[in-house]
C-alpha atoms as a PDB file:
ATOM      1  CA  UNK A   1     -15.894  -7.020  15.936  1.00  0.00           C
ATOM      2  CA  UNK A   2     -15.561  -8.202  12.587  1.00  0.00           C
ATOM      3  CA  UNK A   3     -13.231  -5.513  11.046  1.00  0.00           C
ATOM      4  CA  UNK A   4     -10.771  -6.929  13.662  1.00  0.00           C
ATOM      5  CA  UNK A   5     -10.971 -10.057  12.566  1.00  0.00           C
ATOM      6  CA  UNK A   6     -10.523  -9.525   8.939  1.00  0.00           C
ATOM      7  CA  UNK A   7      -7.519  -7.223   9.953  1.00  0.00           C
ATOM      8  CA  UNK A   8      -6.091  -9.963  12.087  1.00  0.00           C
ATOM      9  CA  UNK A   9      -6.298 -12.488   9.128  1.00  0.00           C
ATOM     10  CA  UNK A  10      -4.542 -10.291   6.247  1.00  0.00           C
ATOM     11  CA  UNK A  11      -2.451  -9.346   9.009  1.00  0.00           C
ATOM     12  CA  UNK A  12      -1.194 -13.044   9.418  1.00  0.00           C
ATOM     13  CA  UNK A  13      -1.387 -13.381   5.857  1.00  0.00           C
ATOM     14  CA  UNK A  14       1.211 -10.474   4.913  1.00  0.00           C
ATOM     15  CA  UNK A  15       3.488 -11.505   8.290  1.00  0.00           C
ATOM     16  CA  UNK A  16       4.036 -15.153   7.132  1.00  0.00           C
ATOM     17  CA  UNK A  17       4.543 -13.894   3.747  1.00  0.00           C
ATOM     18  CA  UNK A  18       6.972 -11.595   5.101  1.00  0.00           C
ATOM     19  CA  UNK A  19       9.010 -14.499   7.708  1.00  0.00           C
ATOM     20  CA  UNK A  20       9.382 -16.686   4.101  1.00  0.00           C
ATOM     21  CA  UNK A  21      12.304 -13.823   3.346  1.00  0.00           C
ATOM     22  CA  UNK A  22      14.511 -13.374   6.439  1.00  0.00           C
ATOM     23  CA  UNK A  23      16.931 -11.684   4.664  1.00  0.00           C
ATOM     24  CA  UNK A  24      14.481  -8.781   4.822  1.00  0.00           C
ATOM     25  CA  UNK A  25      14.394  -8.867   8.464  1.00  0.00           C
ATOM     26  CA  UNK A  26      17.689  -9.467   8.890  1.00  0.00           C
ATOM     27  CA  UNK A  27      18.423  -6.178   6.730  1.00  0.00           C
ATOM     28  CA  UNK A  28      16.255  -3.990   8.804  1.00  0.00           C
ATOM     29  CA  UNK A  29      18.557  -4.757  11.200  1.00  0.00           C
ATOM     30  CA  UNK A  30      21.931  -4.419   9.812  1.00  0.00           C
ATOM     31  CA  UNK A  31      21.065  -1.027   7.883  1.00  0.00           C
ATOM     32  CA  UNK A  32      20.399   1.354  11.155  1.00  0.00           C
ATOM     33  CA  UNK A  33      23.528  -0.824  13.361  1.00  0.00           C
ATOM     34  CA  UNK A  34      25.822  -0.030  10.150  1.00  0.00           C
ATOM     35  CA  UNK A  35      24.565   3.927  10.238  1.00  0.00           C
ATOM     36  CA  UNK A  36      25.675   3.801  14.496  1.00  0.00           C
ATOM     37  CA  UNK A  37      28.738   1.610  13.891  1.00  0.00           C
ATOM     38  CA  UNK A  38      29.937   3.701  10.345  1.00  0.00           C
ATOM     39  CA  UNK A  39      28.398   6.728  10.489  1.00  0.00           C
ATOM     40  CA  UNK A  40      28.271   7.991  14.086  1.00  0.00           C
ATOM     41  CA  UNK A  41      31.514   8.035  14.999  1.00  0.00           C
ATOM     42  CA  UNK A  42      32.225  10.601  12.001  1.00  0.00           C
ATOM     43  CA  UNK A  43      29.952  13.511  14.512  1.00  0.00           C
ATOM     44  CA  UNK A  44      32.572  13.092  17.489  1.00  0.00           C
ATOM     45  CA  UNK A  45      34.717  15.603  16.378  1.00  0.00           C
ATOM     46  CA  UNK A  46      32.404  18.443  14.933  1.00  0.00           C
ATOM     47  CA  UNK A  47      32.085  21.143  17.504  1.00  0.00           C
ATOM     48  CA  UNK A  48      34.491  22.029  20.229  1.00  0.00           C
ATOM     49  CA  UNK A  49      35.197  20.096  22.450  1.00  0.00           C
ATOM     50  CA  UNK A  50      35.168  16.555  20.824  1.00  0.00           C
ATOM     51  CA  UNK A  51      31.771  14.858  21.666  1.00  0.00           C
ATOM     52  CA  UNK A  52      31.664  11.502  24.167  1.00  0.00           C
ATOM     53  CA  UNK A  53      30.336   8.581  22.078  1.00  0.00           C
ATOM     54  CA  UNK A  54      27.147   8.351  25.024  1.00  0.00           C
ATOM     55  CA  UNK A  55      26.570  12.118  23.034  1.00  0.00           C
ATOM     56  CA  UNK A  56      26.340  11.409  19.686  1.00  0.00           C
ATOM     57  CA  UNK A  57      24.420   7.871  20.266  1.00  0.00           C
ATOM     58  CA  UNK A  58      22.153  10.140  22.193  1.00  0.00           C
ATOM     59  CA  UNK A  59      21.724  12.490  19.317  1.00  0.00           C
ATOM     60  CA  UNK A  60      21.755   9.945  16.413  1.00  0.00           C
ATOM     61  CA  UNK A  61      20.836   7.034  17.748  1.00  0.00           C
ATOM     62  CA  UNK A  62      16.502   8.836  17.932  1.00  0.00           C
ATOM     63  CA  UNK A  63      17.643   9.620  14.307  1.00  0.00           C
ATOM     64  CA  UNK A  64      17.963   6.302  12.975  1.00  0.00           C
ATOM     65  CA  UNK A  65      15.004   5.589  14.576  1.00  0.00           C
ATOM     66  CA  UNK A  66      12.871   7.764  12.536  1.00  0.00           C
ATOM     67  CA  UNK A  67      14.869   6.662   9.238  1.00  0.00           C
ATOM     68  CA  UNK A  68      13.819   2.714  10.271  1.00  0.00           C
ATOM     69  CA  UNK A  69      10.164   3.503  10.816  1.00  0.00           C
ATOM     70  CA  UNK A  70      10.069   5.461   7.364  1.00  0.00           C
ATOM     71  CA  UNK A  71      11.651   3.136   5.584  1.00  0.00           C
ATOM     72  CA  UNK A  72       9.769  -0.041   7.263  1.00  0.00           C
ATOM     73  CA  UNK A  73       6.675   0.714   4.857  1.00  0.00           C
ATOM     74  CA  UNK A  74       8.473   2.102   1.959  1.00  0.00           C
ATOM     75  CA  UNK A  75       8.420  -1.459   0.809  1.00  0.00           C
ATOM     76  CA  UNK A  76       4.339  -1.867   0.619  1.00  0.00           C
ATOM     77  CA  UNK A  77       3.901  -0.863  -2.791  1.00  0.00           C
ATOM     78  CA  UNK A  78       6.264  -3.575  -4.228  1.00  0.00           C
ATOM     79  CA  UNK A  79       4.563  -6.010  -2.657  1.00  0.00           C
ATOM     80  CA  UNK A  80       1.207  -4.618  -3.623  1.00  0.00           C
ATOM     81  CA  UNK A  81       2.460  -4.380  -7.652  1.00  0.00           C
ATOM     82  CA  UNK A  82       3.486  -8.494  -6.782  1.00  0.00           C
ATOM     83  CA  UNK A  83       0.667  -9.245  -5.590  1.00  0.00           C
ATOM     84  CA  UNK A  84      -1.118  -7.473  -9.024  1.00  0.00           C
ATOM     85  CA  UNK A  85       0.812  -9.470 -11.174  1.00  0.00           C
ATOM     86  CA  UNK A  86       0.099 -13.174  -9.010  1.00  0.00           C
ATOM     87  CA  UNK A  87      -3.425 -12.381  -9.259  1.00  0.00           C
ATOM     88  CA  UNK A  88      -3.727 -12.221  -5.817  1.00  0.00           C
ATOM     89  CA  UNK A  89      -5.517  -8.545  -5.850  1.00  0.00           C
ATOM     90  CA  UNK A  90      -7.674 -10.464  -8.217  1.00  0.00           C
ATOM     91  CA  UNK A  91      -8.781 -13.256  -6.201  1.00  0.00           C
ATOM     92  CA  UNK A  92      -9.169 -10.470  -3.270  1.00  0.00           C
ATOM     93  CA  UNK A  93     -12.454  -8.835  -5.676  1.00  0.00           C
ATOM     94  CA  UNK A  94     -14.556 -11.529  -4.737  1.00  0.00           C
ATOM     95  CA  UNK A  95     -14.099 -11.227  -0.693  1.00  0.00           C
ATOM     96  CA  UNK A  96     -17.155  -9.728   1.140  1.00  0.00           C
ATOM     97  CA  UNK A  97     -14.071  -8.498   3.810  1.00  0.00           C
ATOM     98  CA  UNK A  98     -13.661  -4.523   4.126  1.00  0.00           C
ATOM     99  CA  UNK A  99     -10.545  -2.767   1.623  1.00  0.00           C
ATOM    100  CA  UNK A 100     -10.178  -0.942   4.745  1.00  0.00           C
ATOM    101  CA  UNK A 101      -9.192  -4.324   6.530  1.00  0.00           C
ATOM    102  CA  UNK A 102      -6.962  -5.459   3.430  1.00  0.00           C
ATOM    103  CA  UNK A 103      -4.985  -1.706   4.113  1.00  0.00           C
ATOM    104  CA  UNK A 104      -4.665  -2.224   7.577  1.00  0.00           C
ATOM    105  CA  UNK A 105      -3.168  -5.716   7.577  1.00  0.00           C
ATOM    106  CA  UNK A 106      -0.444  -4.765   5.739  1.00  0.00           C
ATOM    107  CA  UNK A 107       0.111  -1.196   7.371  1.00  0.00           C
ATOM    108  CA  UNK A 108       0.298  -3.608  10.798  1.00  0.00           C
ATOM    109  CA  UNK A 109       2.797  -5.788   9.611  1.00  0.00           C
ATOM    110  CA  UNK A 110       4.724  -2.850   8.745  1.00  0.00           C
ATOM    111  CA  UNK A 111       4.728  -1.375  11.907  1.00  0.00           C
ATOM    112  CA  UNK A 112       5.859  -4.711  13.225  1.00  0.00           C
ATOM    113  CA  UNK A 113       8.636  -4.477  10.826  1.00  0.00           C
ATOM    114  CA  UNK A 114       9.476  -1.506  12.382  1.00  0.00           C
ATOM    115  CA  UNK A 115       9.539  -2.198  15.939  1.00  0.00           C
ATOM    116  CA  UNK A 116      11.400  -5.877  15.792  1.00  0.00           C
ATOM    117  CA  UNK A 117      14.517  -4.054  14.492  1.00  0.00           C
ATOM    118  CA  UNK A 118      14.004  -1.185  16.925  1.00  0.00           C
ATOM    119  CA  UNK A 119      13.890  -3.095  20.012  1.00  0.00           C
ATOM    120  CA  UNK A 120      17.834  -4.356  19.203  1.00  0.00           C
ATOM    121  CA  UNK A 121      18.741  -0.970  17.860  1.00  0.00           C
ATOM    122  CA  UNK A 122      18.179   0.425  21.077  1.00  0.00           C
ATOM    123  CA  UNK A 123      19.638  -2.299  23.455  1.00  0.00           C
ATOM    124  CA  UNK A 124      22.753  -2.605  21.406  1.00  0.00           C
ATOM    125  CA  UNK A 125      23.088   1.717  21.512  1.00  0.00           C
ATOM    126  CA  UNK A 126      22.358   1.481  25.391  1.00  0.00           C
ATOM    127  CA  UNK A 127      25.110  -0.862  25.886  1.00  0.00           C
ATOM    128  CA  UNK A 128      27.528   1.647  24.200  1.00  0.00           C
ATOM    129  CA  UNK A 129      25.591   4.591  26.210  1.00  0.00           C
ATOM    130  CA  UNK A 130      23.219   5.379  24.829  1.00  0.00           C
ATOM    131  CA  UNK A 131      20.673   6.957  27.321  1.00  0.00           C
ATOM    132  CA  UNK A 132      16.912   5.199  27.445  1.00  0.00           C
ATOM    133  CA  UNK A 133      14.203   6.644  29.138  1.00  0.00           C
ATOM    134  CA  UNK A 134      11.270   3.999  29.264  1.00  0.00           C
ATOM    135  CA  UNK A 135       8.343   6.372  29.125  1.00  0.00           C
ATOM    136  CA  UNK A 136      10.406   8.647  26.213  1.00  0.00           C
ATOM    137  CA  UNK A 137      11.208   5.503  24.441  1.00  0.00           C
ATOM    138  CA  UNK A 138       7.792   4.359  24.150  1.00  0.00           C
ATOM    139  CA  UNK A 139       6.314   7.509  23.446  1.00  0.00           C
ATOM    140  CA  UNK A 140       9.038   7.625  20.392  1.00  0.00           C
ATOM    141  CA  UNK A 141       8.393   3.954  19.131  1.00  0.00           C
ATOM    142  CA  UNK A 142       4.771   5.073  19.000  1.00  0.00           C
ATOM    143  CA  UNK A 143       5.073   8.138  17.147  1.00  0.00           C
ATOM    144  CA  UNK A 144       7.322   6.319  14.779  1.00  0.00           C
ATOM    145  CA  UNK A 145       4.916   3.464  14.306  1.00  0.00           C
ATOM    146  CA  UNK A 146       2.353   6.596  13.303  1.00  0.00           C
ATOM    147  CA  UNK A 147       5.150   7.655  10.769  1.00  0.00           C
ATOM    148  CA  UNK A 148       5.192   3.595   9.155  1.00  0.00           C
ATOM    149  CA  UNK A 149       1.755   3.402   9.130  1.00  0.00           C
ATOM    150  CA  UNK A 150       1.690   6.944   7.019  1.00  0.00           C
ATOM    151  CA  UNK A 151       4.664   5.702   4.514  1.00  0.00           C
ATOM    152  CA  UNK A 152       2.994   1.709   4.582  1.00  0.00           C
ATOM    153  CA  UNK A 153      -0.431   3.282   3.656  1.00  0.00           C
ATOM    154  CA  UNK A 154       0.993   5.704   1.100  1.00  0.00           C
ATOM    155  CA  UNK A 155       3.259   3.520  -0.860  1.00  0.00           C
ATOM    156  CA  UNK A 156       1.155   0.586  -0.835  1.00  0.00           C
ATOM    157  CA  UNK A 157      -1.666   2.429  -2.525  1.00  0.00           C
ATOM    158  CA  UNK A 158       0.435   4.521  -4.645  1.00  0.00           C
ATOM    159  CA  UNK A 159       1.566   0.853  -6.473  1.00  0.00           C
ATOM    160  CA  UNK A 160      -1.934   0.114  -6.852  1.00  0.00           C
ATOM    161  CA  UNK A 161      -2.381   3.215  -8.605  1.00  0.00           C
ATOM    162  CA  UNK A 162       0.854   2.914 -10.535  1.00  0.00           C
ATOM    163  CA  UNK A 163       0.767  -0.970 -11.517  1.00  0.00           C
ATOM    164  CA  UNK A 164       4.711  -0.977 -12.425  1.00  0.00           C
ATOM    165  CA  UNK A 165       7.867  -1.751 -10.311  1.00  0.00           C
ATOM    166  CA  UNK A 166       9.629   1.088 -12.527  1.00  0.00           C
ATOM    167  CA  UNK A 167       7.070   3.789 -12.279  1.00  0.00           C
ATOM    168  CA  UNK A 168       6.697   2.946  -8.204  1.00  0.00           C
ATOM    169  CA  UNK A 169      10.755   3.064  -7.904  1.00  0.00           C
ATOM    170  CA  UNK A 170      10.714   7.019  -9.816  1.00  0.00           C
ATOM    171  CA  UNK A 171       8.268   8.272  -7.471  1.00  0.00           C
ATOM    172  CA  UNK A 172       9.675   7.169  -4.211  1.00  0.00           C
ATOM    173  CA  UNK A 173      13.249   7.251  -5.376  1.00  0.00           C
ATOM    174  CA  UNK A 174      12.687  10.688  -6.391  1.00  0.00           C
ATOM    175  CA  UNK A 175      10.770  11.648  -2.618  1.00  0.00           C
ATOM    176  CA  UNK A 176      12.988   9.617  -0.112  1.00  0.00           C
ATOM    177  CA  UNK A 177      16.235  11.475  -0.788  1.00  0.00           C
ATOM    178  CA  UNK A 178      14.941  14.651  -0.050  1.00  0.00           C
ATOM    179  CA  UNK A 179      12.587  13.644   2.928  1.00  0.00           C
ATOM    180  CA  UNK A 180      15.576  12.030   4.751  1.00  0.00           C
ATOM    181  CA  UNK A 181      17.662  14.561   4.248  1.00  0.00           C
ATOM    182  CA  UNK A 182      14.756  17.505   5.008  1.00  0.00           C
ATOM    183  CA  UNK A 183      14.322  15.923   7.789  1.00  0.00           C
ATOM    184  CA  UNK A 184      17.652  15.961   9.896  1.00  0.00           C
ATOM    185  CA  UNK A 185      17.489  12.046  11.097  1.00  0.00           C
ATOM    186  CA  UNK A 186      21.366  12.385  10.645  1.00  0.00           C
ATOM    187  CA  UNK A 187      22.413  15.578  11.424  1.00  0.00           C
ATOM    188  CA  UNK A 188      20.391  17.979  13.043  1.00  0.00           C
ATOM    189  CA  UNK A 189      18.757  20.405  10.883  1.00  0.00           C
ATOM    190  CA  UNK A 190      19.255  23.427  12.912  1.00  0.00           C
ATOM    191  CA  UNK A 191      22.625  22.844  12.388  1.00  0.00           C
ATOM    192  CA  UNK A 192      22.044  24.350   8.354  1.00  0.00           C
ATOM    193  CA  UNK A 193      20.990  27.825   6.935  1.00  0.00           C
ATOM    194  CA  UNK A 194      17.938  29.245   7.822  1.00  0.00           C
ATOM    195  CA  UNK A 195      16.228  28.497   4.373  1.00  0.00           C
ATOM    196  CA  UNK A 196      16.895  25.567   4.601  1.00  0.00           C
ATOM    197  CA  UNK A 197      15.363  24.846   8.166  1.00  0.00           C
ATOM    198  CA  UNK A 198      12.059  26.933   6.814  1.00  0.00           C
ATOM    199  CA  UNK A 199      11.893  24.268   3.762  1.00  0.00           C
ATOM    200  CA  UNK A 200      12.115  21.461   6.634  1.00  0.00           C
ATOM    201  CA  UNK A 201       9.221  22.390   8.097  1.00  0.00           C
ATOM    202  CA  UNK A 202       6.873  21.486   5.386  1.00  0.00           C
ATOM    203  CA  UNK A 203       8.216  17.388   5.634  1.00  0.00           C
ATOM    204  CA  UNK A 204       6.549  15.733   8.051  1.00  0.00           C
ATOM    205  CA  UNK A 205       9.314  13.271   8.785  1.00  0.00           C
ATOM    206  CA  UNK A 206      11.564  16.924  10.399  1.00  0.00           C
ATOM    207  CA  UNK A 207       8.462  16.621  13.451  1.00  0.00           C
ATOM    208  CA  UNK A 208       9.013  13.547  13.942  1.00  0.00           C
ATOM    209  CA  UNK A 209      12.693  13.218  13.885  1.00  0.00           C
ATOM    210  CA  UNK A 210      12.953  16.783  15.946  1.00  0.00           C
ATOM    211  CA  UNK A 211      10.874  14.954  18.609  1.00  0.00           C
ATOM    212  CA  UNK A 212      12.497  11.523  18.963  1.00  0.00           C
ATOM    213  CA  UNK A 213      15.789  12.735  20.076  1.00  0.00           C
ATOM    214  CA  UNK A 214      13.624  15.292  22.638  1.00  0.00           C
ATOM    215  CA  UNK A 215      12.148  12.130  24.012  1.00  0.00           C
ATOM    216  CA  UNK A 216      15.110   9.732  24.184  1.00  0.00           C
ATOM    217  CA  UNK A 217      15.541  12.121  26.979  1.00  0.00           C
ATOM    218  CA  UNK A 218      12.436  11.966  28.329  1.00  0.00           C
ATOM    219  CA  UNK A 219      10.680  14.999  27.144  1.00  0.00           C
ATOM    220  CA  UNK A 220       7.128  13.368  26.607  1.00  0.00           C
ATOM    221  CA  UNK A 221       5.812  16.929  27.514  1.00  0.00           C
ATOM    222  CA  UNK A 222       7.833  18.927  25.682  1.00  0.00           C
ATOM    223  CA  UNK A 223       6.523  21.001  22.889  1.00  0.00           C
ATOM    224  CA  UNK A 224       8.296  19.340  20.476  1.00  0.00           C
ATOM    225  CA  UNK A 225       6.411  15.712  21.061  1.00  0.00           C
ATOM    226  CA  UNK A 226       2.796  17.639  21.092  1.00  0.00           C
ATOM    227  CA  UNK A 227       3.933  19.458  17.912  1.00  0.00           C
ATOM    228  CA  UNK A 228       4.607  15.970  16.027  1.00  0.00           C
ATOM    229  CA  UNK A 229       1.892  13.968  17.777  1.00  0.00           C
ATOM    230  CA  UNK A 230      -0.335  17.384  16.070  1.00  0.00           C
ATOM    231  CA  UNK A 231       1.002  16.898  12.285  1.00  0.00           C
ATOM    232  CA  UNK A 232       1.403  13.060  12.449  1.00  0.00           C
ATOM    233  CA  UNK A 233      -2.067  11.900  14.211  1.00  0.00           C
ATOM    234  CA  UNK A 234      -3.958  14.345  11.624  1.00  0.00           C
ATOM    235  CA  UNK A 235      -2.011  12.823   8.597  1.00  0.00           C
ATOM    236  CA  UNK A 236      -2.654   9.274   9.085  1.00  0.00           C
ATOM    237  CA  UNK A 237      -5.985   9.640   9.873  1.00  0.00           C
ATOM    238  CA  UNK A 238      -5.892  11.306   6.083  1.00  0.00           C
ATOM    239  CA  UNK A 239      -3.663   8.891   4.691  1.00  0.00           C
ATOM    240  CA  UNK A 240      -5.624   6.053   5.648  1.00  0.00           C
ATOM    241  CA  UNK A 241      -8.925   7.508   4.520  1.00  0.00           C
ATOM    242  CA  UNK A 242      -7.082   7.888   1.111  1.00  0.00           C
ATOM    243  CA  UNK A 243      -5.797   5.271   0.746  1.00  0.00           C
ATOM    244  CA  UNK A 244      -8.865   3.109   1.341  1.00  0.00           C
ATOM    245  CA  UNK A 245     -10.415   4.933  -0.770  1.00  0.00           C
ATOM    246  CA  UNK A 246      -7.965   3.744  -3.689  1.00  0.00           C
ATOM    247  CA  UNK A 247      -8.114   0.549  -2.328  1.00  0.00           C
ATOM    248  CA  UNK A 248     -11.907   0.264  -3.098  1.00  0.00           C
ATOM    249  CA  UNK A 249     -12.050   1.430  -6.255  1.00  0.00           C
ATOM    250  CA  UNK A 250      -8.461  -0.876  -7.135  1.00  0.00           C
ATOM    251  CA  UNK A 251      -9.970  -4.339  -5.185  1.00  0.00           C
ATOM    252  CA  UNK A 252     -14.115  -3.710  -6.835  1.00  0.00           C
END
């Protein structure tokens, strides 16, 4: 089908764009390894007795995870305001392809983003014991990959809307902090006041994150995975829709 094909081309197009700055790749891969090798071994001692290092990797480890996959698209709308001021939305106008192609290219490479750091991130954890389950795993990369393609989407058309590095920076500056820490990728967040678990329950990230370390064990039944597969399936369905929607009216 065509809309494939146009997909697979601005696909290629934002990949090769993206391979001409390793250094990007190569830190999505040293941020989550520097949370496991810095940060983890901080959780061994809280509770009684002293946790095993397989314990917290197999707690924190789903965490990181879901911290990757939202931050993999965070980056869209930068390159979308860029690509404003090269003139490439410009040039885009004249192209008989669908906006909703031009979205999904990107969002794609995103999730690729993602899921090359992942793979690592997990064989490096495993090595230190951190338990895989092959059908939980892939369950979790895919309900991650839902979570990129919700933050890729978002941000992207948010810096069409925006048009300025400094405006785009406020308004996700302003919504990461509290997202990632609503949403209990580093420490659980039943481990906080009740309030405060009732607030995480309106982030959409908290499903997500409460799921991932359910199926690094292999829970792909459990209520927990339906629960976030319910919230995150419905939102990027919405998200998308939205932001093609800007995308039209941005690339007329």
């Amino acid at each position: 089908m065509r809309v494939f094909t146009e997909i697979g081309l601005f696909f290629n197009r934002r990949l090769k764009d993206t391979l001409r700055q390793p250094v990007w790749i190569l830190s999505g891969l040293m941020t989550p390894l520097l949370y496991i090798l810095l940060f983890a071994p901080l959780l061994k001692n809280i509770g009684y007795p002293p946790k095993t290092t397989a314990e917290v990797l197999n707690s924190f480890v789903p965490g990181i995870l879901t911290l990757l996959a939202f931050g993999a698209g965070m980056g869209s709308g930068w390159t979308v305001i860029s690509e404003l001021a090269s003139g490439v939305i410009e040039r885009l106008r004249v192209t008989p392809a669908s906006r909703f192609s031009i979205l999904m290219g990107a969002v794609l490479c995103d999730v690729v983003s993602f899921v090359v750091p992942a793979v690592p991130v997990v064989a490096i954890s495993a090595l230190f014991g951190f338990r895989v389950d092959i059908g939980g795993l892939a369950t979790l990369l895919t309900l991650c990959c839902l979570l990129t393609a919700v933050t890729s989407a978002w941000s992207g058309a948010l810096g069409l809307i925006l048009k300025q590095i400094g405006s785009l920076a406020a308004v996700v500056t302003g919504l990461q902090l509290p997202l990632t820490l609503l949403s209990g990728v580093l420490l659980p967040i039943s481990l906080g006041p009740k309030w405060l678990i009732v607030v995480a329950h309106v982030n959409p990230m908290y499903y997500t994150a409460e799921a991932s370390r359910v199926l690094a064990a292999g829970g792909v039944r459990s209520a927990e995975t339906g629960l976030a597969f319910l919230v995150m399936i419905p939102l990027t369905a919405i998200t998308l829709w939205w932001a093609t929607g800007v995308y039209r009216k941005a690339v007329a």
